[in-house]
N, C-alpha and C. Protein backbone atom coordinates (compact mmCIF):
# COMPACT_ATOMS: atom_id res chain seq x y z
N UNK A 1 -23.02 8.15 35.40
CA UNK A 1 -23.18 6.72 35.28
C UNK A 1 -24.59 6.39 34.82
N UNK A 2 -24.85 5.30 33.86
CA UNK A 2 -25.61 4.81 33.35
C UNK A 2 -26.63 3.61 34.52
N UNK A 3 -27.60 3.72 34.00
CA UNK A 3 -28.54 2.30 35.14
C UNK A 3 -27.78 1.20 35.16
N UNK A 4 -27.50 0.30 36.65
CA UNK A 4 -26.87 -0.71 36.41
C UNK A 4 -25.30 -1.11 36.64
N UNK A 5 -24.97 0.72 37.05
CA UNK A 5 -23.54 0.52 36.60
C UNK A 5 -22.43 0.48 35.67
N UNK A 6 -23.21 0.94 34.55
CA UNK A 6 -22.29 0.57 33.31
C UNK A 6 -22.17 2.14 32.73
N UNK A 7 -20.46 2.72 32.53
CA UNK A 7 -20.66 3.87 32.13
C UNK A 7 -20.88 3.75 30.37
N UNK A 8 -20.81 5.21 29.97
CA UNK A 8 -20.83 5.14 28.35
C UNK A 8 -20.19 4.47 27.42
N UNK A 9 -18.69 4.67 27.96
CA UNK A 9 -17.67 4.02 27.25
C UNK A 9 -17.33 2.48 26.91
N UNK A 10 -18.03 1.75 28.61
CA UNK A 10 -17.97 0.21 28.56
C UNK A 10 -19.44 -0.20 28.17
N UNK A 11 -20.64 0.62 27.78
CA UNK A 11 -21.79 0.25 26.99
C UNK A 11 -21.94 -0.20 25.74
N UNK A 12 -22.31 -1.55 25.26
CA UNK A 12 -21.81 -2.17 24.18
C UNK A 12 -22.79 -1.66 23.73
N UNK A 13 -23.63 -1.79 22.01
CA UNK A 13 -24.77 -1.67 21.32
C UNK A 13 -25.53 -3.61 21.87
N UNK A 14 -26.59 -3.07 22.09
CA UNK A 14 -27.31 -4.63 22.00
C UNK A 14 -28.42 -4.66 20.73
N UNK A 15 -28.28 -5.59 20.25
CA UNK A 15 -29.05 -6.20 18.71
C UNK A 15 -30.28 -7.12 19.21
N UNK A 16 -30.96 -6.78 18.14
CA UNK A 16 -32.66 -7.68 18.70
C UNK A 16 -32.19 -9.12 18.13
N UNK A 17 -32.80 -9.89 18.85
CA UNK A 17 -32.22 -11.31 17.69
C UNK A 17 -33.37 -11.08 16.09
N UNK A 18 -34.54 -10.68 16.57
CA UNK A 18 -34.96 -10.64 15.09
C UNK A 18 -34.20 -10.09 14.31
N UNK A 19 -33.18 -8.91 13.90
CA UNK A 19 -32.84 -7.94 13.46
C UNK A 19 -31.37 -9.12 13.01
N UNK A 20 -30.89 -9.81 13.99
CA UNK A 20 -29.98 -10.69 13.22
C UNK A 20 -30.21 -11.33 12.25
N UNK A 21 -31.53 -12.24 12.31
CA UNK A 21 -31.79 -12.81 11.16
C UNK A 21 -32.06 -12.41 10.16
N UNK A 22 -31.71 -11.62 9.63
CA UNK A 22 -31.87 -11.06 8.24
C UNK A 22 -30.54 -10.39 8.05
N UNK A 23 -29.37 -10.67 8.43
CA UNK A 23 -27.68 -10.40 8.36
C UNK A 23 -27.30 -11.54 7.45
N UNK A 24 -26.66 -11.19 6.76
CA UNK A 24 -26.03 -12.24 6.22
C UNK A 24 -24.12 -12.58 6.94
N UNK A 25 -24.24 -13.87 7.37
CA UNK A 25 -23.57 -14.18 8.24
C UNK A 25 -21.97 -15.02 7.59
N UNK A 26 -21.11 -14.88 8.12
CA UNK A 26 -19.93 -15.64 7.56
C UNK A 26 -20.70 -17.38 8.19
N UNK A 27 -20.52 -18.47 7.26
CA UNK A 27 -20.39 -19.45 7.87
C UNK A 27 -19.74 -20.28 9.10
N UNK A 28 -19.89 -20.54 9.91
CA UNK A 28 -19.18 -21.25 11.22
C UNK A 28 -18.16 -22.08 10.77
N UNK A 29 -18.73 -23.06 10.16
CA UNK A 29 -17.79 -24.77 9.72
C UNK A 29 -18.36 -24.85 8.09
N UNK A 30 -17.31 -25.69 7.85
CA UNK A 30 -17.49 -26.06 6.84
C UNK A 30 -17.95 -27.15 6.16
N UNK A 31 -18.80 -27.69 5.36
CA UNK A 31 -19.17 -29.02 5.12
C UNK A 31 -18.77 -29.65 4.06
N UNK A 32 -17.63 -29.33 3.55
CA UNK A 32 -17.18 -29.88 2.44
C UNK A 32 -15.20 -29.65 2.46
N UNK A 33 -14.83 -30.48 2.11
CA UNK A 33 -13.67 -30.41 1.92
C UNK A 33 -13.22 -31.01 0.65
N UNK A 34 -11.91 -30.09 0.19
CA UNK A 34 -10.66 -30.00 -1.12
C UNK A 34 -9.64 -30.23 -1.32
N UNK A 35 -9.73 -31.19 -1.75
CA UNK A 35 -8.43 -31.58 -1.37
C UNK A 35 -7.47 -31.89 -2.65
N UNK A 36 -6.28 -30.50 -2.81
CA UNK A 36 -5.58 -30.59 -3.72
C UNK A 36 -4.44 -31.60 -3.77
N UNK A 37 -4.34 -32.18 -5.26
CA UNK A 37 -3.35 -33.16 -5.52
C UNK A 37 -2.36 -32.58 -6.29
N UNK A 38 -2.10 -31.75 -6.80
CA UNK A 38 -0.76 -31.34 -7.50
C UNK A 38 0.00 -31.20 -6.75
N UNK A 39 1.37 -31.20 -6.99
CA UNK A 39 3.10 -31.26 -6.50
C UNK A 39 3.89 -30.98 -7.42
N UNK A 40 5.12 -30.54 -6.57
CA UNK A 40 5.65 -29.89 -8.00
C UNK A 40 6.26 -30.64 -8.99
N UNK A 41 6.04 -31.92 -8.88
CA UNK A 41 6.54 -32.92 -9.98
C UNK A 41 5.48 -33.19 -10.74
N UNK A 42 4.32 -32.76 -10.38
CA UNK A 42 3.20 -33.43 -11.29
C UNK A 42 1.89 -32.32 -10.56
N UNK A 43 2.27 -30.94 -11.23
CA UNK A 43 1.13 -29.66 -11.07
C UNK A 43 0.26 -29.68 -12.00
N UNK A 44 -0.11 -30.58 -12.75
CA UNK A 44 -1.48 -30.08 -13.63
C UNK A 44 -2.38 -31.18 -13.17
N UNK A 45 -2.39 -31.28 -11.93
CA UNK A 45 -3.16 -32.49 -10.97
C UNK A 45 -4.62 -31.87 -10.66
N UNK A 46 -5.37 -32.17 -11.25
CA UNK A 46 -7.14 -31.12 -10.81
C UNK A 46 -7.10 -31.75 -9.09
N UNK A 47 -7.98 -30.28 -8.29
CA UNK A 47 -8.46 -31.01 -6.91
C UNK A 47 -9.64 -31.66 -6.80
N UNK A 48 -9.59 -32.40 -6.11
CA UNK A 48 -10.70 -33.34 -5.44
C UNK A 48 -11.79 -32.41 -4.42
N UNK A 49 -12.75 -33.18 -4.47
CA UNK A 49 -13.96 -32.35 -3.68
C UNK A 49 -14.85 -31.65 -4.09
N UNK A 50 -14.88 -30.75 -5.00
CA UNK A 50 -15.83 -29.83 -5.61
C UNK A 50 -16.85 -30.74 -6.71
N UNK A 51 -17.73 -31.27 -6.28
CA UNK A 51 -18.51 -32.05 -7.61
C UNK A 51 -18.74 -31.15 -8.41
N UNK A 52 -19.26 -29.75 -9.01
CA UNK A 52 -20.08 -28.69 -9.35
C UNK A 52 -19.48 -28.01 -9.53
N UNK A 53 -18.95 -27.12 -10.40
CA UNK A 53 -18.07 -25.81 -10.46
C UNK A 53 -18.89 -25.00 -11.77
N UNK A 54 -19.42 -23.84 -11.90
CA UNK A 54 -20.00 -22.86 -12.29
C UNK A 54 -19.28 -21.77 -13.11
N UNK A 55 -19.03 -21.46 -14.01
CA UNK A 55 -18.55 -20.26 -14.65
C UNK A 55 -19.39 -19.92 -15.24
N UNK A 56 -19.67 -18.13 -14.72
CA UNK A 56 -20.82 -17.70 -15.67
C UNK A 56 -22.28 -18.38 -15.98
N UNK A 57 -22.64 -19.25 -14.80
CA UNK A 57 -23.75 -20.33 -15.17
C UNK A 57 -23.56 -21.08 -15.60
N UNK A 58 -22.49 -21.64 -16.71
CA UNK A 58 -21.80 -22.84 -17.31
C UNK A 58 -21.34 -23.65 -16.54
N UNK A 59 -21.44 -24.82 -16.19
CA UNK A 59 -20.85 -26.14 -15.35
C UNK A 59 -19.48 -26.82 -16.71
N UNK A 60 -18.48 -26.23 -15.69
CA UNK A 60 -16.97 -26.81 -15.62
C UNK A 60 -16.67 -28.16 -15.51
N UNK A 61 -17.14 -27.99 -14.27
CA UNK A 61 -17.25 -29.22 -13.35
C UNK A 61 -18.55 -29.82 -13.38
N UNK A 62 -19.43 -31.29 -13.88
CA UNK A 62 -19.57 -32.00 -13.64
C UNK A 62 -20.05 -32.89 -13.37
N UNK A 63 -20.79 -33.29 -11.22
CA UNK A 63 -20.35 -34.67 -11.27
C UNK A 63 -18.59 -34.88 -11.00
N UNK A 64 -17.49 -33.73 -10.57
CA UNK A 64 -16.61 -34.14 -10.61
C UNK A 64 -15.91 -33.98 -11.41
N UNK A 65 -16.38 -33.86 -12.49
CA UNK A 65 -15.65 -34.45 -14.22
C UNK A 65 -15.52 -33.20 -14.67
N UNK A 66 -14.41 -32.91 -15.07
CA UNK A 66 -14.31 -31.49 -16.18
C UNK A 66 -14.97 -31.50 -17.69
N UNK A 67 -15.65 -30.46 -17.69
CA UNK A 67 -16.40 -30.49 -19.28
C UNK A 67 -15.51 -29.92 -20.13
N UNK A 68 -15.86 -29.90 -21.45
CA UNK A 68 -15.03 -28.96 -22.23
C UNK A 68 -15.71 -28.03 -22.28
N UNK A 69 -16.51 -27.25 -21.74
CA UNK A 69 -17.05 -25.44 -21.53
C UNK A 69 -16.13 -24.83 -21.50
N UNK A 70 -15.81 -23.43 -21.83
CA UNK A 70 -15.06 -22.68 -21.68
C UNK A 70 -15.47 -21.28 -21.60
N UNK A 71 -16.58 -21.19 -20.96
CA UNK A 71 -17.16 -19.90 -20.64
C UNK A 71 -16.50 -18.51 -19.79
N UNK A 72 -14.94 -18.57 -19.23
CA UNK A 72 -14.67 -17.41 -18.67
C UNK A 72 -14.06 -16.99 -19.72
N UNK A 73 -12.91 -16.15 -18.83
CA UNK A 73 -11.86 -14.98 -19.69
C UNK A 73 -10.99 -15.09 -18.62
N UNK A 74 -9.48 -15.78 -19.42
CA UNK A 74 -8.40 -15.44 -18.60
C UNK A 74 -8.30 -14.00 -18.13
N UNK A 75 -7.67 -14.14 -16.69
CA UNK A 75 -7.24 -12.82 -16.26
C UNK A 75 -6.02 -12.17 -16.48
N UNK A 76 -5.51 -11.15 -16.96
CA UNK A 76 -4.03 -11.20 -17.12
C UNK A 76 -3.19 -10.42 -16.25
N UNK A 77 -2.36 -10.51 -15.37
CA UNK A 77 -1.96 -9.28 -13.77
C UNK A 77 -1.10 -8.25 -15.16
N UNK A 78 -0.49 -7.32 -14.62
CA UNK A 78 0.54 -6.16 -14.90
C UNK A 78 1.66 -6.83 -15.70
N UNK A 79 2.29 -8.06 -15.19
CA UNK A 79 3.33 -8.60 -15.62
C UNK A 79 3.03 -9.77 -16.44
N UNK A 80 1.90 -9.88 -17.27
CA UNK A 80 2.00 -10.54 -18.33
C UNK A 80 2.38 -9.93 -19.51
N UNK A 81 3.38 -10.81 -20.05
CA UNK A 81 3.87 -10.38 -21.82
C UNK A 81 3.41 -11.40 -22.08
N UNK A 82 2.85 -11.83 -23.61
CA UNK A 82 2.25 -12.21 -25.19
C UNK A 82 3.59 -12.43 -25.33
């Protein structure tokens, strides 16, 4: 047995808090919300929420507003045919 009472097996690792801050952490909450409008009667509906959207450094988005940029490259899966 270990000091304290605690054997090997139920001994967790303990972390310095300095040593946390420099982790890069999943976010808690979120501060923004998206909110999609397409349905299947009317799917070419853009979502709401994102003012800013980025491709490749190129702004898509905005302000909201779609640009005409076209800086990616469609992706194509296994089961696309031309």
């Amino acid at each position: 047995m270990l000091a304290g009472g605690r054997g090997l097996i139920s001994s967790t690792p303990r972390v310095s808090p300095s040593r946390m801050k420099s982790r890069l952490q999943r976010p808690r909450s979120s501060n923004s919300t998206v909110n999609a409008r397409a349905t299947f009667e009317k799917p070419n509906q853009y979502s709401e929420g994102m003012p800013y959207v980025a491709v490749n450094g190129v702004l898509v988005v905005d302000q909201g507003k779609i640009t005409a940029a076209a800086p990616g490259k469609a992706l194509r899966g296994p089961g696309y045919r031309p």
